[in-house]
Protein backbone atom coordinates (compact mmCIF):
# COMPACT_ATOMS: atom_id res chain seq x y z
CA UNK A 1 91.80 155.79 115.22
CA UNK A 2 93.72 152.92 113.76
CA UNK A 3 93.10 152.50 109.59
CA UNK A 4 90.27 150.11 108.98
CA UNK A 5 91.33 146.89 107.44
CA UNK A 6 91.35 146.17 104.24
CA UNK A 7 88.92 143.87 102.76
CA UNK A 8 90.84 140.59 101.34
CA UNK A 9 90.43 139.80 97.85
CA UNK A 10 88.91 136.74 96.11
CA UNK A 11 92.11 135.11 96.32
CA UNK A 12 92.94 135.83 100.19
CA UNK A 13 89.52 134.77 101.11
CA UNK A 14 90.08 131.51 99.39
CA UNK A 15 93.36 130.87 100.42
CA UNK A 16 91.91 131.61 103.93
CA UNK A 17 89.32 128.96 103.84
CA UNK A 18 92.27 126.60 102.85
CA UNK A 19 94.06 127.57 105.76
CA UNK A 20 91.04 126.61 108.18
CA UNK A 21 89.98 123.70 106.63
CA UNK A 22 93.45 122.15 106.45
CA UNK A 23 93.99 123.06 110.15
CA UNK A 24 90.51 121.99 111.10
CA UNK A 25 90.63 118.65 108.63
CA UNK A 26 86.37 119.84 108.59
CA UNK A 27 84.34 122.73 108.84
CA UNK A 28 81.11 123.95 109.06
CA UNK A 29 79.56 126.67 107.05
CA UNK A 30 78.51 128.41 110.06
CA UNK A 31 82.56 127.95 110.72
CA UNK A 32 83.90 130.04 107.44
CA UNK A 33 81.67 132.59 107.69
CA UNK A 34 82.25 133.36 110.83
CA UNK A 35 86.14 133.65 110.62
CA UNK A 36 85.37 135.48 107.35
CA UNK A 37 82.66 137.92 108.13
CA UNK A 38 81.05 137.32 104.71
CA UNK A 39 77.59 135.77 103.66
CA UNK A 40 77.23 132.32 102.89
CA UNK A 41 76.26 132.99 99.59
CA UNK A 42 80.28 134.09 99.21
CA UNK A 43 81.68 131.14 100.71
CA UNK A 44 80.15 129.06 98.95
CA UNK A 45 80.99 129.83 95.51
CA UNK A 46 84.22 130.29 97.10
CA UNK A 47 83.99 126.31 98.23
CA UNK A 48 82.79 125.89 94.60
CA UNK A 49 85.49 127.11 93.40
CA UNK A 50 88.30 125.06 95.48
CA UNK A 51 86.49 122.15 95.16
CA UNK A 52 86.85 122.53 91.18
CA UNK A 53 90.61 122.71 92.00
CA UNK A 54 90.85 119.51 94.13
CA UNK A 55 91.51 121.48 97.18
CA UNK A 56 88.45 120.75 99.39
CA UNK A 57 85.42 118.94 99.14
CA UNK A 58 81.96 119.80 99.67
CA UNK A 59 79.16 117.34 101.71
CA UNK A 60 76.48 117.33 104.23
CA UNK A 61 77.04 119.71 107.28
CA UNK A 62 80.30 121.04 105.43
CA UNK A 63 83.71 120.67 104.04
CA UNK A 64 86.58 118.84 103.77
CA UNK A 65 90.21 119.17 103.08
CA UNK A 66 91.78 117.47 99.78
CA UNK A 67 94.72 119.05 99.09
CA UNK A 68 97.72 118.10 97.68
CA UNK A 69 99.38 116.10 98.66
CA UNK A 70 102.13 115.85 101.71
CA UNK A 71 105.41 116.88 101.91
CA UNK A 72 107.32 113.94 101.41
CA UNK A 73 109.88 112.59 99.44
CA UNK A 74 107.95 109.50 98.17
CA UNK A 75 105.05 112.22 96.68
CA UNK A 76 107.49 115.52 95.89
CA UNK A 77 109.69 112.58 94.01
CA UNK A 78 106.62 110.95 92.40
CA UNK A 79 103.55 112.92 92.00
CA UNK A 80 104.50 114.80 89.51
CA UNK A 81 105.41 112.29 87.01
CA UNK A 82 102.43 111.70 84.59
CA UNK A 83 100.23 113.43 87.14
CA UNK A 84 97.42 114.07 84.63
CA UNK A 85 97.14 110.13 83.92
CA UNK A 86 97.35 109.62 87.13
CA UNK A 87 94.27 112.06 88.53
CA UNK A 88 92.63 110.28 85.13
CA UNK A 89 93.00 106.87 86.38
CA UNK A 90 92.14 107.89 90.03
CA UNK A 91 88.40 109.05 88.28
CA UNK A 92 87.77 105.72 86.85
CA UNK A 93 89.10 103.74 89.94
CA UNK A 94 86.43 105.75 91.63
CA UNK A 95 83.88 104.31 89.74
CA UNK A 96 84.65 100.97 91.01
CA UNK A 97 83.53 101.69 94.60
CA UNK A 98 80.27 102.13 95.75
CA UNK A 99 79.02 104.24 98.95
CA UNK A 100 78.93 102.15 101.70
CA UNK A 101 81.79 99.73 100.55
CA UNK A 102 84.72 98.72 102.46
CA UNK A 103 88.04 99.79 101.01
CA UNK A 104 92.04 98.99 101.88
CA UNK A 105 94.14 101.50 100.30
CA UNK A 106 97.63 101.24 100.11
CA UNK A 107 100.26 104.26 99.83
CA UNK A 108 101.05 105.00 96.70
CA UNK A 109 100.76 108.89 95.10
CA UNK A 110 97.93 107.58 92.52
CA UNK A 111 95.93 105.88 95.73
CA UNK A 112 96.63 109.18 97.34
CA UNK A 113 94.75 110.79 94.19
CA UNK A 114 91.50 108.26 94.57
CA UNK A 115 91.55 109.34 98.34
CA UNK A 116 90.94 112.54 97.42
CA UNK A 117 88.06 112.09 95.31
CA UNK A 118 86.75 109.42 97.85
CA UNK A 119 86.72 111.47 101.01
CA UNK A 120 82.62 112.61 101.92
CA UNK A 121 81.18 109.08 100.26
CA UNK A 122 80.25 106.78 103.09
CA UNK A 123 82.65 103.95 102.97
CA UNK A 124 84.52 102.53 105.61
CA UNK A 125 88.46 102.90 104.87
CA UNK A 126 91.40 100.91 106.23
CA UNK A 127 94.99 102.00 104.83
CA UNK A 128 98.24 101.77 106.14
CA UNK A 129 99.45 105.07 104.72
CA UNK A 130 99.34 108.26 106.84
CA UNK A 131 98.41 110.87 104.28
CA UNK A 132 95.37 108.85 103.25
CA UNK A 133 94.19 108.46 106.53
CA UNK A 134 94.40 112.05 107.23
CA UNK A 135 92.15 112.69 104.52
CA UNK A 136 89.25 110.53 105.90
CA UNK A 137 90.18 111.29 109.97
CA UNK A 138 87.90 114.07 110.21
CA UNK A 139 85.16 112.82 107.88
CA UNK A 140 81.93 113.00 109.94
CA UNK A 141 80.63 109.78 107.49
CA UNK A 142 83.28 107.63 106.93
CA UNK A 143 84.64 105.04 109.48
CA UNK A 144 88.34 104.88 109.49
CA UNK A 145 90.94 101.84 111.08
CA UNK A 146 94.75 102.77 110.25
CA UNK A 147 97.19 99.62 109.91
CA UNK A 148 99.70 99.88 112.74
CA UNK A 149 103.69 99.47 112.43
CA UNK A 150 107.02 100.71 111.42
CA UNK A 151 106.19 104.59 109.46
CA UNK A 152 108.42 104.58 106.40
CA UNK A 153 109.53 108.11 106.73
CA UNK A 154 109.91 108.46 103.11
CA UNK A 155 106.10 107.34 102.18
CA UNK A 156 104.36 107.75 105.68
CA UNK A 157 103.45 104.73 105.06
CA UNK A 158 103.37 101.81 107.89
CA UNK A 159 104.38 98.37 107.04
CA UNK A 160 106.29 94.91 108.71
CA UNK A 161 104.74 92.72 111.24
CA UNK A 162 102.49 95.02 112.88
CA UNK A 163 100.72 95.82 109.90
CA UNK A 164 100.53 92.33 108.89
CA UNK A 165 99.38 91.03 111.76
CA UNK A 166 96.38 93.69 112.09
CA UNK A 167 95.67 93.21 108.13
CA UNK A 168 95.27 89.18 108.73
CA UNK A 169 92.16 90.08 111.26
CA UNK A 170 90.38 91.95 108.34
CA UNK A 171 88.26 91.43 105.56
CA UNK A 172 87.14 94.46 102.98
CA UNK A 173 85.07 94.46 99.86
CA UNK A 174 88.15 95.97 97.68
CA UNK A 175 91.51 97.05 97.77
CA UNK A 176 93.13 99.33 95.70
CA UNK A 177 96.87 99.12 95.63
CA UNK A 178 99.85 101.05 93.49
CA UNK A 179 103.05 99.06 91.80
CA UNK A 180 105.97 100.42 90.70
CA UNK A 181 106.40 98.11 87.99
CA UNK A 182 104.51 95.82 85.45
CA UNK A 183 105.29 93.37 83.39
CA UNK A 184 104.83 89.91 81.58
CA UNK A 185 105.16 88.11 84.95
CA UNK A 186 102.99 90.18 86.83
CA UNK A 187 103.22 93.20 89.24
CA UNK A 188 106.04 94.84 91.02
CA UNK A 189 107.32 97.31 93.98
CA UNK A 190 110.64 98.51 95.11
CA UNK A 191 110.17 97.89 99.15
CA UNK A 192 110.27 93.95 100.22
CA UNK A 193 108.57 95.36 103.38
CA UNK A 194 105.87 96.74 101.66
CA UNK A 195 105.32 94.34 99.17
CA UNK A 196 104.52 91.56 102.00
CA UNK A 197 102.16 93.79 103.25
CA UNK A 198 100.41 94.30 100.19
CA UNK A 199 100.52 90.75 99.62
CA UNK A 200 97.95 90.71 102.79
CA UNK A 201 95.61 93.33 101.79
CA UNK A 202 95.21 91.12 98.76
CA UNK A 203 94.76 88.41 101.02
CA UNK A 204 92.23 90.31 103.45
CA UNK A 205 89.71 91.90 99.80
CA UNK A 206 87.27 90.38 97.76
CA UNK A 207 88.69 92.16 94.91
CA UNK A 208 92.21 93.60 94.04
CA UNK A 209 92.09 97.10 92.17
CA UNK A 210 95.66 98.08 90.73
CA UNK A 211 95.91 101.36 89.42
CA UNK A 212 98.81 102.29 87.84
CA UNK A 213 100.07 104.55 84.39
CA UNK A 214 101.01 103.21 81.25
CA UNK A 215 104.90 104.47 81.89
CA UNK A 216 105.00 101.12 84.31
CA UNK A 217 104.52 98.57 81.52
CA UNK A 218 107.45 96.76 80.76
CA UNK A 219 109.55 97.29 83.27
CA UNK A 220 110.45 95.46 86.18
CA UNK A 221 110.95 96.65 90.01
CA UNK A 222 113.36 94.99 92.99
CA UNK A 223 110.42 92.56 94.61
CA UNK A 224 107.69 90.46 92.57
CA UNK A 225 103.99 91.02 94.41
CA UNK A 226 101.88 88.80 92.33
CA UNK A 227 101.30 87.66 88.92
CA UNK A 228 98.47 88.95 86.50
CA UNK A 229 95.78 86.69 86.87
CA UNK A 230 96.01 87.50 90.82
CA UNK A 231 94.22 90.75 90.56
CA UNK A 232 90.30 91.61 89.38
CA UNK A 233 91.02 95.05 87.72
CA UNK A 234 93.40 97.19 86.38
CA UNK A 235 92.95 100.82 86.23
CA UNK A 236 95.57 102.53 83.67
CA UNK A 237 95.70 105.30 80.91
CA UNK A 238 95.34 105.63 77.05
CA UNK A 239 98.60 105.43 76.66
CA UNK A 240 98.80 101.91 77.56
CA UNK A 241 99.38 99.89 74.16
CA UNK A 242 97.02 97.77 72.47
CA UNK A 243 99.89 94.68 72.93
CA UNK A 244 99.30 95.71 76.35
CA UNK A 245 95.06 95.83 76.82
CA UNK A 246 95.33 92.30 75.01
CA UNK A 247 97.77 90.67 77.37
CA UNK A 248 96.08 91.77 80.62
CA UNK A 249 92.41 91.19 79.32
CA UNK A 250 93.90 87.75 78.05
CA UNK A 251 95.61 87.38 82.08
CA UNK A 252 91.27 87.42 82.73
CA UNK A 253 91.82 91.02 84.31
CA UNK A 254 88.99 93.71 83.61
CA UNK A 255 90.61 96.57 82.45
CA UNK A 256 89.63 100.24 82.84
CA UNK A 257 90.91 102.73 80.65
CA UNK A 258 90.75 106.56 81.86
CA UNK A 259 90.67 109.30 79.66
CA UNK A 260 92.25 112.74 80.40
CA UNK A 261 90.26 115.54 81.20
CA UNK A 262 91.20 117.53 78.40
CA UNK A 263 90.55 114.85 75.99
CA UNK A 264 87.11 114.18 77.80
CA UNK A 265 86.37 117.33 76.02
CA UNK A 266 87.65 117.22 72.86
CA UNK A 267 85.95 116.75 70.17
CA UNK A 268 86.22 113.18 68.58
CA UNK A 269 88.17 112.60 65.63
CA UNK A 270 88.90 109.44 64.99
CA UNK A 271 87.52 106.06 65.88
CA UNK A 272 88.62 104.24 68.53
CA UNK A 273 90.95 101.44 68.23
CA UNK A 274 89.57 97.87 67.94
CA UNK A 275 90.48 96.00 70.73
CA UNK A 276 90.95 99.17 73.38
CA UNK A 277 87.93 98.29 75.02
CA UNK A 278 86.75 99.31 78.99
CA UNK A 279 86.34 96.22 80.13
CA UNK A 280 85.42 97.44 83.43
CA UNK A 281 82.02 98.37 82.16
CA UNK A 282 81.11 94.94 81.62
CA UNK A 283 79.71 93.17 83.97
CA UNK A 284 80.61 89.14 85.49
């Protein structure tokens, strides 16, 4: 008789579910414990547990994939660069959408980071960027419409005519959009392309979310999207100075300032600074 099998460890098991999931985009309960020939009891602290890490996501019926992100040079380059601020400010854009709203998100690695948290809310969710929308293709409660055109093979991201064309049919409640740059005469990105089709999402939203980290204040990129005063909120980090959270509140933008999670649960020490106020709390 052959040896029996060995029965995979905490860490095989998980990394198994991962596997299926990110294959599958969803599955079932029924699904994992099947493959894995344990209870459900086991799988789910096991979902528990990844979706702690970011890696999946737990709702109705199942569970979805959120992983990290892809494989391309635009994230491998990028995500790593203040990536605590930047999961930070992707939990406070968060709280800036409401289930059932409708959403345009753009490309960028801290979008790709309030993707994650957004996939298994109802919403309906146009984007023009290929990772995102393979976050939200399998959702069983989300509708999705991707933006057509040329793929930008270092972003997966599709911009140019196409895109524009398709964006100037639709309307959405918000859009949340990245920058590469910001300073006293607004914001900025690096791809002339892109930044036209940006332009339209703000064109085709109610409301225009940046988010972006304090290392992109005062500094300037190749192509100039849009003054200050041209979007509703700005989503950033603590770091951003107090010069700073008086200019852009000044500009008439609500700011929201997100806190990392390891100073969520410190212990305060110290008052907060006058001025450094969440204006995204307030309401008007």
């Amino acid at each position: 008789m052959p040896p029996s099998q060995s029965p995979l460890t905490v860490q095989e098991r998980r990394q198994q579910i991962l596997e299926l999931i990110r294959a599958r985009h969803f599955a079932t309960l029924e699904d994992l414990t099947g493959v894995l020939g344990v209870s459900e009891s086991t799988v789910r602290r096991d979902l528990e547990a990844l979706e702690e890490e970011g890696e999946a996501r737990r709702i109705h019926g199942g569970v979805l994939y959120t992983g990290s992100s892809p494989k391309l040079p635009h994230f491998e380059m990028r995500q790593p660069m203040h990536w605590a601020e930047k999961k930070a400010i992707a939990r406070k854009a968060v709280e800036l959408i409401q289930p059932g709203d409708s959403i345009l998100l753009d490309g960028g690695s801290t979008t790709y980071e309030v993707a994650r948290l957004l996939t298994g809310v109802p919403l309906h969710v146009v984007t023009n960027s290929l990772p995102v929308a393979n976050l939200f293709a399998s959702s069983p409660i989300s509708d999705l419409v991707f933006l057509g055109g040329s793929i930008c093979p270092r972003s997966g991201v599709a911009q140019g005519p196409l895109a524009d064309a398709m964006i100037g049919s639709l309307r959405v409640r918000k859009a949340i959009l990245s920058v590469a740059a910001v300073n006293e005469q607004g914001f900025f990105n690096n791809n002339m392309l892109l930044v036209e089709t940006e332009r339209r999402m703000m064109g085709a939203a109610d409301e225009v979310i940046v988010v972006a980290d304090s290392s992109k204040f005062g500094h300037r990129s190749l192509t100039h999207l849009c003054p200050l005063e041209s979007v509703q909120y700005l989503v950033s980090d603590e770091g951003l100075t107090a010069d700073w959270r008086r200019k852009i509140e000044s500009a008439g933008v609500r700011l929201a300032v997100a806190v990392a999670e390891e100073r969520l649960a410190a212990p305060l020490t110290e008052p907060a600074e006058t001025g450094a106020v969440d204006s995204a709390v307030r309401s008007g």
